[in-house]
PDB file of N, CA and C in Angstrom:
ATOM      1  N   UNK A   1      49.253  38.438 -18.680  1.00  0.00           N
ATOM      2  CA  UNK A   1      49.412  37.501 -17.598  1.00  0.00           C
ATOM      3  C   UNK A   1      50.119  36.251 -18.123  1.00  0.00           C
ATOM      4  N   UNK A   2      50.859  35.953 -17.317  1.00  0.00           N
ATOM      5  CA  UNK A   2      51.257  34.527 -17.848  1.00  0.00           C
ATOM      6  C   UNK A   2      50.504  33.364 -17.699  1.00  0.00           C
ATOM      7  N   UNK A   3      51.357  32.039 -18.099  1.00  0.00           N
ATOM      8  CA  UNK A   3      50.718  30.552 -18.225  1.00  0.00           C
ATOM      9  C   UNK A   3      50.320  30.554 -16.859  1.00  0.00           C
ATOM     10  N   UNK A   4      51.260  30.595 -16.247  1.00  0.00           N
ATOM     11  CA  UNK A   4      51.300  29.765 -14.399  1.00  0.00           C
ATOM     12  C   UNK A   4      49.951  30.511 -13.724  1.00  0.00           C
ATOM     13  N   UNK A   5      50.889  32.004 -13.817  1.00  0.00           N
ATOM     14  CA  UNK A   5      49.486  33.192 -13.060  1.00  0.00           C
ATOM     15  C   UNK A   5      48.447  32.224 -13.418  1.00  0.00           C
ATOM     16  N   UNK A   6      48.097  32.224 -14.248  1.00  0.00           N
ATOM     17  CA  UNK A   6      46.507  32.005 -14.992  1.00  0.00           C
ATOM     18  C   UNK A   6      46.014  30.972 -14.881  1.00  0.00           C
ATOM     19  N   UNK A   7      46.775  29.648 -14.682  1.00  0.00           N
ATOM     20  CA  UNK A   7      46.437  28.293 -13.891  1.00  0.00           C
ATOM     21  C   UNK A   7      46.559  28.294 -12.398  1.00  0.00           C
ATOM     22  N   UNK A   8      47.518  29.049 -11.633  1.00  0.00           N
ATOM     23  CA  UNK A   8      47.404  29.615 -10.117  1.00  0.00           C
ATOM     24  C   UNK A   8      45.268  30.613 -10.120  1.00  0.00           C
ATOM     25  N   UNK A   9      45.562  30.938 -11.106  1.00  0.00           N
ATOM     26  CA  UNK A   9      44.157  31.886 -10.777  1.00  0.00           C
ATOM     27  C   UNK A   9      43.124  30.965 -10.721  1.00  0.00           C
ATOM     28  N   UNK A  10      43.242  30.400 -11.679  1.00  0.00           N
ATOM     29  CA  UNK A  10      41.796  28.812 -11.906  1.00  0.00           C
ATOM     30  C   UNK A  10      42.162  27.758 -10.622  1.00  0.00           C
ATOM     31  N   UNK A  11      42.960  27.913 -10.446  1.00  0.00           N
ATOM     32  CA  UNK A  11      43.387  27.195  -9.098  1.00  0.00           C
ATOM     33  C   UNK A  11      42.275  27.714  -7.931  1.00  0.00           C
ATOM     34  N   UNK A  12      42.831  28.764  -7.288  1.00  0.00           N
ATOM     35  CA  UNK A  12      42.233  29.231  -6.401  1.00  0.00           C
ATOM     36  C   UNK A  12      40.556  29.360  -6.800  1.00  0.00           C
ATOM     37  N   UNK A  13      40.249  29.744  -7.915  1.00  0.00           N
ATOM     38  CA  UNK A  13      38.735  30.002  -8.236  1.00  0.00           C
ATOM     39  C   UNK A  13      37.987  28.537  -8.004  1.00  0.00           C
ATOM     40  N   UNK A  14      38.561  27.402  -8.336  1.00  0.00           N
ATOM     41  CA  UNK A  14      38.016  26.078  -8.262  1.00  0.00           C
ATOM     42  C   UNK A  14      37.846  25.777  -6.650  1.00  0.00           C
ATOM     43  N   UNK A  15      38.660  26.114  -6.132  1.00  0.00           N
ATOM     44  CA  UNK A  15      39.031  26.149  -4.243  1.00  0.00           C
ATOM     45  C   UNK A  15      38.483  26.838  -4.143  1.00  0.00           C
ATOM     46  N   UNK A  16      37.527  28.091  -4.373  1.00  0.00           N
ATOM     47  CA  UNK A  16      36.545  28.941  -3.865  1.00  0.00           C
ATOM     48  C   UNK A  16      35.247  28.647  -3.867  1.00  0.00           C
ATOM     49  N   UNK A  17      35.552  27.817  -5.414  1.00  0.00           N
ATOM     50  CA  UNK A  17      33.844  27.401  -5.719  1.00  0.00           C
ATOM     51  C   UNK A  17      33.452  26.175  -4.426  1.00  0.00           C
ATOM     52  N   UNK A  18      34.759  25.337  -4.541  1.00  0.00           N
ATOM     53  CA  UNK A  18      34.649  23.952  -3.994  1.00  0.00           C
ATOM     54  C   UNK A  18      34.128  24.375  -2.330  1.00  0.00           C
ATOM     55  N   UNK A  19      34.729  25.094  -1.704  1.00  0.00           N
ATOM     56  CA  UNK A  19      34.534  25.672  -0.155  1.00  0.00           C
ATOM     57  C   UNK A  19      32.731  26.355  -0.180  1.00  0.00           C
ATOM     58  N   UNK A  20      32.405  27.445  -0.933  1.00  0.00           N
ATOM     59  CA  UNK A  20      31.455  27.640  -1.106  1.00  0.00           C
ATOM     60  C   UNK A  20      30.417  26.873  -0.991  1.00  0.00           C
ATOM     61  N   UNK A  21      30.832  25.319  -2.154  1.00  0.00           N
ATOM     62  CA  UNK A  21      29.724  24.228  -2.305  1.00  0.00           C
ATOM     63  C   UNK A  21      29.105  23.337  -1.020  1.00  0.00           C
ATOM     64  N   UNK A  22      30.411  23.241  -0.283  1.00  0.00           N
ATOM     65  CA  UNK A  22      30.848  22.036   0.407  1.00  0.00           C
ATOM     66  C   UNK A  22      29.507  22.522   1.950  1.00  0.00           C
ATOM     67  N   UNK A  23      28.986  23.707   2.359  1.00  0.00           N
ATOM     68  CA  UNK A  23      28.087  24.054   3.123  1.00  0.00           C
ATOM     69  C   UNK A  23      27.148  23.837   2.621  1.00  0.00           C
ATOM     70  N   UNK A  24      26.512  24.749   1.255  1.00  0.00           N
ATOM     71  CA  UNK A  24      25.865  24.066   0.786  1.00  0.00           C
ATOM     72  C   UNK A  24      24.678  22.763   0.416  1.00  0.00           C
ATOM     73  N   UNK A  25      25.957  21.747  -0.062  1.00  0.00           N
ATOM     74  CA  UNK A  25      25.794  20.199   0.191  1.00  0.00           C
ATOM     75  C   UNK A  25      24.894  19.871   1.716  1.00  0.00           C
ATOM     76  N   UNK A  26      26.040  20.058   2.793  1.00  0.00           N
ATOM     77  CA  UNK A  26      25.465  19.907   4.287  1.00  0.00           C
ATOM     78  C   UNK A  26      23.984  20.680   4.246  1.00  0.00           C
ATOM     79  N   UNK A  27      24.059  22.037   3.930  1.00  0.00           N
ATOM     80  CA  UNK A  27      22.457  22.396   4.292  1.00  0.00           C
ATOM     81  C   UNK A  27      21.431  21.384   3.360  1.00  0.00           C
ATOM     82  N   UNK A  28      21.821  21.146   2.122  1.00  0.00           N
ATOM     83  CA  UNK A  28      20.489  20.621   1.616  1.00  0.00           C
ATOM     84  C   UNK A  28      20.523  19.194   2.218  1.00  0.00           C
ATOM     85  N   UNK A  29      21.039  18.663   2.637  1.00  0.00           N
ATOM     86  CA  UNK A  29      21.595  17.034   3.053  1.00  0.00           C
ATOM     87  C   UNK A  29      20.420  16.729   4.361  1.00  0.00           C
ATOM     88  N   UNK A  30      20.922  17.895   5.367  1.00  0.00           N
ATOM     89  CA  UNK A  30      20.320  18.127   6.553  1.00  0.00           C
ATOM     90  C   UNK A  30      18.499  18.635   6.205  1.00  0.00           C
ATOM     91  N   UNK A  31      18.373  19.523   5.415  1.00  0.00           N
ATOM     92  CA  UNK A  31      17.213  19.697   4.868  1.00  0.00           C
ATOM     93  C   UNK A  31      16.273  18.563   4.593  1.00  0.00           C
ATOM     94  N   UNK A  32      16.602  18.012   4.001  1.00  0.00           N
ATOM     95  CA  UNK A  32      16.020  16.731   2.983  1.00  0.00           C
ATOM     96  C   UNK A  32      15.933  15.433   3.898  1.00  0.00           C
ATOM     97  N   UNK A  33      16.555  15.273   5.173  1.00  0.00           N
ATOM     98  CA  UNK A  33      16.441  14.690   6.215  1.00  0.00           C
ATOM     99  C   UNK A  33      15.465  14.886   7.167  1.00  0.00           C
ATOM    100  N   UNK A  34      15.386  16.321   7.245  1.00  0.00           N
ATOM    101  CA  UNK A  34      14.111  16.303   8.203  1.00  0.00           C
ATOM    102  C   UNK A  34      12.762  16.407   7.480  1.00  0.00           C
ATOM    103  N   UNK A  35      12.840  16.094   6.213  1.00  0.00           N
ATOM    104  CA  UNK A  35      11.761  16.012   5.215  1.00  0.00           C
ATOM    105  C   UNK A  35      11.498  14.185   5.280  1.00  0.00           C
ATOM    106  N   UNK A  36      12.242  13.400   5.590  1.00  0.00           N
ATOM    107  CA  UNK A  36      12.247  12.091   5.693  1.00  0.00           C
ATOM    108  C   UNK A  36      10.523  11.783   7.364  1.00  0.00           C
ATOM    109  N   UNK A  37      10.110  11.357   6.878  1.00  0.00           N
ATOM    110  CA  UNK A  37       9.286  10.709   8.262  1.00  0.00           C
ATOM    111  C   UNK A  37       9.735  10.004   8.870  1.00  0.00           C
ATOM    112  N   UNK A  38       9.258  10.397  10.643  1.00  0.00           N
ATOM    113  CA  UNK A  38      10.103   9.672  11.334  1.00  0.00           C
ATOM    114  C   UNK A  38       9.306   8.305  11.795  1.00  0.00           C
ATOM    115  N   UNK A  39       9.876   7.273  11.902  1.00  0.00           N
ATOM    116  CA  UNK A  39       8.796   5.817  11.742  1.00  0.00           C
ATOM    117  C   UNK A  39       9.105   4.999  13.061  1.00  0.00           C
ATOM    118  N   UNK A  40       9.710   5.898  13.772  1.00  0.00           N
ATOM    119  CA  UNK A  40       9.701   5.552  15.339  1.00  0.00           C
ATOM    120  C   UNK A  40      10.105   6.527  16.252  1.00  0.00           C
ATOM    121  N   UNK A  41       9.290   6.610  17.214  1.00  0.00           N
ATOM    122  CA  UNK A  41       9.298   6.930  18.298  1.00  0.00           C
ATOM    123  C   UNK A  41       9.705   6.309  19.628  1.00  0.00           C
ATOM    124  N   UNK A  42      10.677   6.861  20.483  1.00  0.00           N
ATOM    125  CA  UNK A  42      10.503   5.904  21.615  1.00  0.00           C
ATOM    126  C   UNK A  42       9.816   6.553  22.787  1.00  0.00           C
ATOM    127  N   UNK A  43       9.025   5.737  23.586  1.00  0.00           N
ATOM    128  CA  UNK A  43       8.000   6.120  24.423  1.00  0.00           C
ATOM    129  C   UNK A  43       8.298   6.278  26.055  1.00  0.00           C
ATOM    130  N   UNK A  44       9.945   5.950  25.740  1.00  0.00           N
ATOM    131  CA  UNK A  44      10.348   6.213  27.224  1.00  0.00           C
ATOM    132  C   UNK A  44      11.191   7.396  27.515  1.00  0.00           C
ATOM    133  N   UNK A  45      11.710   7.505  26.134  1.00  0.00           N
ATOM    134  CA  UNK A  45      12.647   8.953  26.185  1.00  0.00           C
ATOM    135  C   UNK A  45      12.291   9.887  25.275  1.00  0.00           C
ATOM    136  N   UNK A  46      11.345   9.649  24.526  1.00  0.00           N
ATOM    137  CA  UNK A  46      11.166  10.737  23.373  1.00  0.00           C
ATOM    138  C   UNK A  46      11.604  10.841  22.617  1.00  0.00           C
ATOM    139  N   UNK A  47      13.202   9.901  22.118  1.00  0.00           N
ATOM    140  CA  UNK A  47      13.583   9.731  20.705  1.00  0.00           C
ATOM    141  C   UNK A  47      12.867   9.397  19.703  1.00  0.00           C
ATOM    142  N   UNK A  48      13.071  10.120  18.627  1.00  0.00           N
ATOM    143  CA  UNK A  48      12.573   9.743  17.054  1.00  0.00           C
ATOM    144  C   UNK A  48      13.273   8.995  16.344  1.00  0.00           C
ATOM    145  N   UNK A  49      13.435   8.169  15.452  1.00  0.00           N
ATOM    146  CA  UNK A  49      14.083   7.665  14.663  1.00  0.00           C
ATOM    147  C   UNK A  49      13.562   7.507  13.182  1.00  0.00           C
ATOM    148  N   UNK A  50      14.495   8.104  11.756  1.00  0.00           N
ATOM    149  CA  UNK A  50      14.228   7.631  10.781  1.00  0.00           C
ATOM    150  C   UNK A  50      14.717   6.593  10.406  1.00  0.00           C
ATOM    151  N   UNK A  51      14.951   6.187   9.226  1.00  0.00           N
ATOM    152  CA  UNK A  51      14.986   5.154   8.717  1.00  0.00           C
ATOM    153  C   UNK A  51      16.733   5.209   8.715  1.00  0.00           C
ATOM    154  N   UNK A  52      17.336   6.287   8.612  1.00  0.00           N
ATOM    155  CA  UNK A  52      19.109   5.864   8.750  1.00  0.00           C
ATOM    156  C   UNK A  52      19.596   5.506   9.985  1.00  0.00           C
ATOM    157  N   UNK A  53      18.814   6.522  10.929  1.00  0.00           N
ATOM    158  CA  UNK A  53      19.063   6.118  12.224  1.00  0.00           C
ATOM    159  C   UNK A  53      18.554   5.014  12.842  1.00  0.00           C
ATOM    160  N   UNK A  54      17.442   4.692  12.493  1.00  0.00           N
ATOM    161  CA  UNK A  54      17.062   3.343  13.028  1.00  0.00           C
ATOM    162  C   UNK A  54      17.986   2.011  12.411  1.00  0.00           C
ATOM    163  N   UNK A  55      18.346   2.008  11.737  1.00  0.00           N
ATOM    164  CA  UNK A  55      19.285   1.025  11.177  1.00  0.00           C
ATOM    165  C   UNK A  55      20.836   1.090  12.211  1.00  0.00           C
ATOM    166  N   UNK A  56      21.321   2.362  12.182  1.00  0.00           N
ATOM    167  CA  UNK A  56      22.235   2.591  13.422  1.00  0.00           C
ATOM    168  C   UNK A  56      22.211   2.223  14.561  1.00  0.00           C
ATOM    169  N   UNK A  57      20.873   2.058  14.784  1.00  0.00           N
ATOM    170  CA  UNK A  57      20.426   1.587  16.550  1.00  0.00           C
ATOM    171  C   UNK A  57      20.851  -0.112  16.404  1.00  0.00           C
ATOM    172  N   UNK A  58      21.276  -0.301  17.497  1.00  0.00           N
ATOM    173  CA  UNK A  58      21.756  -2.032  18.202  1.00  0.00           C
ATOM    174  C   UNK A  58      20.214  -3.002  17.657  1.00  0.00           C
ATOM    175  N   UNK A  59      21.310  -3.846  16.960  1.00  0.00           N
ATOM    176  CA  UNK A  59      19.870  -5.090  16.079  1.00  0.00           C
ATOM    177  C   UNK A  59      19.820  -5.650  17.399  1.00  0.00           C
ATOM    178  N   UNK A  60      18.665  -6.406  17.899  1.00  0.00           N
ATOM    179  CA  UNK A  60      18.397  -7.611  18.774  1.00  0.00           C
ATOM    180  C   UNK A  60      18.235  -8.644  18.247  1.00  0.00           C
ATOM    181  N   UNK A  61      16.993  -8.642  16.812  1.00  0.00           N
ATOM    182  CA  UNK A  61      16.772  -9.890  16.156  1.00  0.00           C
ATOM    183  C   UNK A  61      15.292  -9.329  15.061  1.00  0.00           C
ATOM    184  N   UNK A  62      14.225 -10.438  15.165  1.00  0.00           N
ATOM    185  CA  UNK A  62      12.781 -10.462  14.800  1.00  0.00           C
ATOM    186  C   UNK A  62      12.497 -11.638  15.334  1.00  0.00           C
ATOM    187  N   UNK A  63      10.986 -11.021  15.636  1.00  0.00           N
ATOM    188  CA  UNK A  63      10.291 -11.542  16.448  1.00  0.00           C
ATOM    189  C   UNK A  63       8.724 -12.157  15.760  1.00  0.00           C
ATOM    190  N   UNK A  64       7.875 -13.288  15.872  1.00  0.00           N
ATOM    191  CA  UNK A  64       6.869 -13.214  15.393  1.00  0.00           C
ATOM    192  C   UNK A  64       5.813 -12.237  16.121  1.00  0.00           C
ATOM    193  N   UNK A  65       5.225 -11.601  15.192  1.00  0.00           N
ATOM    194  CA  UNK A  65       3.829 -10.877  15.866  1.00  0.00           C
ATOM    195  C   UNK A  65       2.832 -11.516  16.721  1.00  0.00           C
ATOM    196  N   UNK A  66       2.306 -12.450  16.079  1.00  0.00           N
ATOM    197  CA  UNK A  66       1.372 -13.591  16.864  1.00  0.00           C
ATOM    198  C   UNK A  66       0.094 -13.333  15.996  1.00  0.00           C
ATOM    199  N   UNK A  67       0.005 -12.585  14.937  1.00  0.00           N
ATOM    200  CA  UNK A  67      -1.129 -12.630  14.399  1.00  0.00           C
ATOM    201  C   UNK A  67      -1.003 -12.657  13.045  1.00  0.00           C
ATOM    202  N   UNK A  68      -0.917 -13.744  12.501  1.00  0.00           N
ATOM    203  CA  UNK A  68      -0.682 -14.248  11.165  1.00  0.00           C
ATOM    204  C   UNK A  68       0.292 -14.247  10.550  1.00  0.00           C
ATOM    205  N   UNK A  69       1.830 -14.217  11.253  1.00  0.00           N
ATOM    206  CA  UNK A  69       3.117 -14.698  10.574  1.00  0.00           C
ATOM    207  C   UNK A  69       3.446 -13.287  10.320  1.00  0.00           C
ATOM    208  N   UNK A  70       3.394 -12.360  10.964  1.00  0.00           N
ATOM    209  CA  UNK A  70       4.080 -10.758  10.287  1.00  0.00           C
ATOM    210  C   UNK A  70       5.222 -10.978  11.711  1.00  0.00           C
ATOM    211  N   UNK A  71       6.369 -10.281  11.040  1.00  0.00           N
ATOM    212  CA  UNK A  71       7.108 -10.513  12.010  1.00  0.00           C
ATOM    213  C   UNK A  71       7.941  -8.808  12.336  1.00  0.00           C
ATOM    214  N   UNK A  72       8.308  -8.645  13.038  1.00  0.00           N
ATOM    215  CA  UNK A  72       9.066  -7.206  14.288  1.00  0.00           C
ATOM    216  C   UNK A  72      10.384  -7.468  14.338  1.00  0.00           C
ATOM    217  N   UNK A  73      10.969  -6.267  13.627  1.00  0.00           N
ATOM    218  CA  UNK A  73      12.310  -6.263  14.117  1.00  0.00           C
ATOM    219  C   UNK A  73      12.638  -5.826  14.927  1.00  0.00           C
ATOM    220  N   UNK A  74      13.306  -6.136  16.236  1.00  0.00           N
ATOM    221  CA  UNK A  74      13.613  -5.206  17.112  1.00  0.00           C
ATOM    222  C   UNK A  74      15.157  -4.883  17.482  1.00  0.00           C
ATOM    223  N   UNK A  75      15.180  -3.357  18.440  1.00  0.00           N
ATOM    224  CA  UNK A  75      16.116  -2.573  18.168  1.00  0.00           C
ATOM    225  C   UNK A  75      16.132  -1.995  19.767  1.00  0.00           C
ATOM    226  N   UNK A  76      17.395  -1.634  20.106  1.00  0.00           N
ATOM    227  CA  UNK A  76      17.304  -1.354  21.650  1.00  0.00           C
ATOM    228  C   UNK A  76      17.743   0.033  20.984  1.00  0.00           C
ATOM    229  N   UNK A  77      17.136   1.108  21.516  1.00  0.00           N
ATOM    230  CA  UNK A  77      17.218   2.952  21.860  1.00  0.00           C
ATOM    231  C   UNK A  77      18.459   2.873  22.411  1.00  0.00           C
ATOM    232  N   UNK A  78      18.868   4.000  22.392  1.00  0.00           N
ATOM    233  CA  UNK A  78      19.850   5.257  23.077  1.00  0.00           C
ATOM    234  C   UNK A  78      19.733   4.618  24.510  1.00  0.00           C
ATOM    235  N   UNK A  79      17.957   4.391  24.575  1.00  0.00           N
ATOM    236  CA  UNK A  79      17.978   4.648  26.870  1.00  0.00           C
ATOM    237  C   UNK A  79      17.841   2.902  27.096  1.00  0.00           C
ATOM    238  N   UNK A  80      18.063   2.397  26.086  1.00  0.00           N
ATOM    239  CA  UNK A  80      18.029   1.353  26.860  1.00  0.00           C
ATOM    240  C   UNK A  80      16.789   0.650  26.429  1.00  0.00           C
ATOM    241  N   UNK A  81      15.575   1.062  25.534  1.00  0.00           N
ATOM    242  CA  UNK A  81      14.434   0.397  25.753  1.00  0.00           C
ATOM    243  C   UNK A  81      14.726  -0.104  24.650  1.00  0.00           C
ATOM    244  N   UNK A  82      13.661  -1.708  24.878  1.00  0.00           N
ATOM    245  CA  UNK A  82      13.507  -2.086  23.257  1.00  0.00           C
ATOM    246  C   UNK A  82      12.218  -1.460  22.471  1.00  0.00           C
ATOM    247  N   UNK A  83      12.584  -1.052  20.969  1.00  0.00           N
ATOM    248  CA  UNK A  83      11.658  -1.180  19.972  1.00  0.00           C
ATOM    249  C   UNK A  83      11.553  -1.783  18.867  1.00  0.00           C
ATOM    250  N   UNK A  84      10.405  -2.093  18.530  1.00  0.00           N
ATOM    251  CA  UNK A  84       9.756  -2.913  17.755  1.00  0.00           C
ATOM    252  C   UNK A  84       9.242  -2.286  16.284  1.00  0.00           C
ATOM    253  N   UNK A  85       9.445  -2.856  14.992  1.00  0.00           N
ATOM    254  CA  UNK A  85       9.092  -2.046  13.755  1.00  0.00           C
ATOM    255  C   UNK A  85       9.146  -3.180  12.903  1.00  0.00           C
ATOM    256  N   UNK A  86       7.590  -3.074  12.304  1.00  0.00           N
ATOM    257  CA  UNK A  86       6.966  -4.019  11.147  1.00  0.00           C
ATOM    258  C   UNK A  86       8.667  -4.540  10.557  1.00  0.00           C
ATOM    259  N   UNK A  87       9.133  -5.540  10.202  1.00  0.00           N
ATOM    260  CA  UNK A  87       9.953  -6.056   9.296  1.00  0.00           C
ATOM    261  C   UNK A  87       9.351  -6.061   8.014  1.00  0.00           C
TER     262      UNK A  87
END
């Protein structure tokens, strides 16, 4: 075989491995996500939210609790509602 063949061959084998991997990646990614707890719920539509997605959701601000200086961040849902989560 020649030079080229034989770097054309490692070529394609690296592009086989790489395609192979690349699902892979996504399944364990997606896996390991729904292994995450979800630390909100919303109570008007039934959304869950973890911790990536809740960061994604629209900031409003923080709020004081009213019972000893702990304060709520809150976050408006998908439907529109606001929620509230320990800061």
């Amino acid at each position: 075989m020649g030079l080229a063949k034989v770097c054309s061959v490692r070529r394609v084998a690296a592009f086989l491995l790489f395609i192979a991997a690349v699902p892979l990646y996504v399944v364990a990614r997606r896996a390991l996500e729904r292994l995450r707890p979800v630390i909100k719920r919303c109570r008007a539509c039934g959304a869950h939210y973890r911790r990536v997605a809740w960061q994604k959701l629209s900031y409003l601000g923080v709020m004081d609790d009213g019972f000893g200086g702990h304060h709520l961040e809150l976050r408006n849902c998908a439907c529109g509602s606001t929620l509230s989560l320990p800061a």
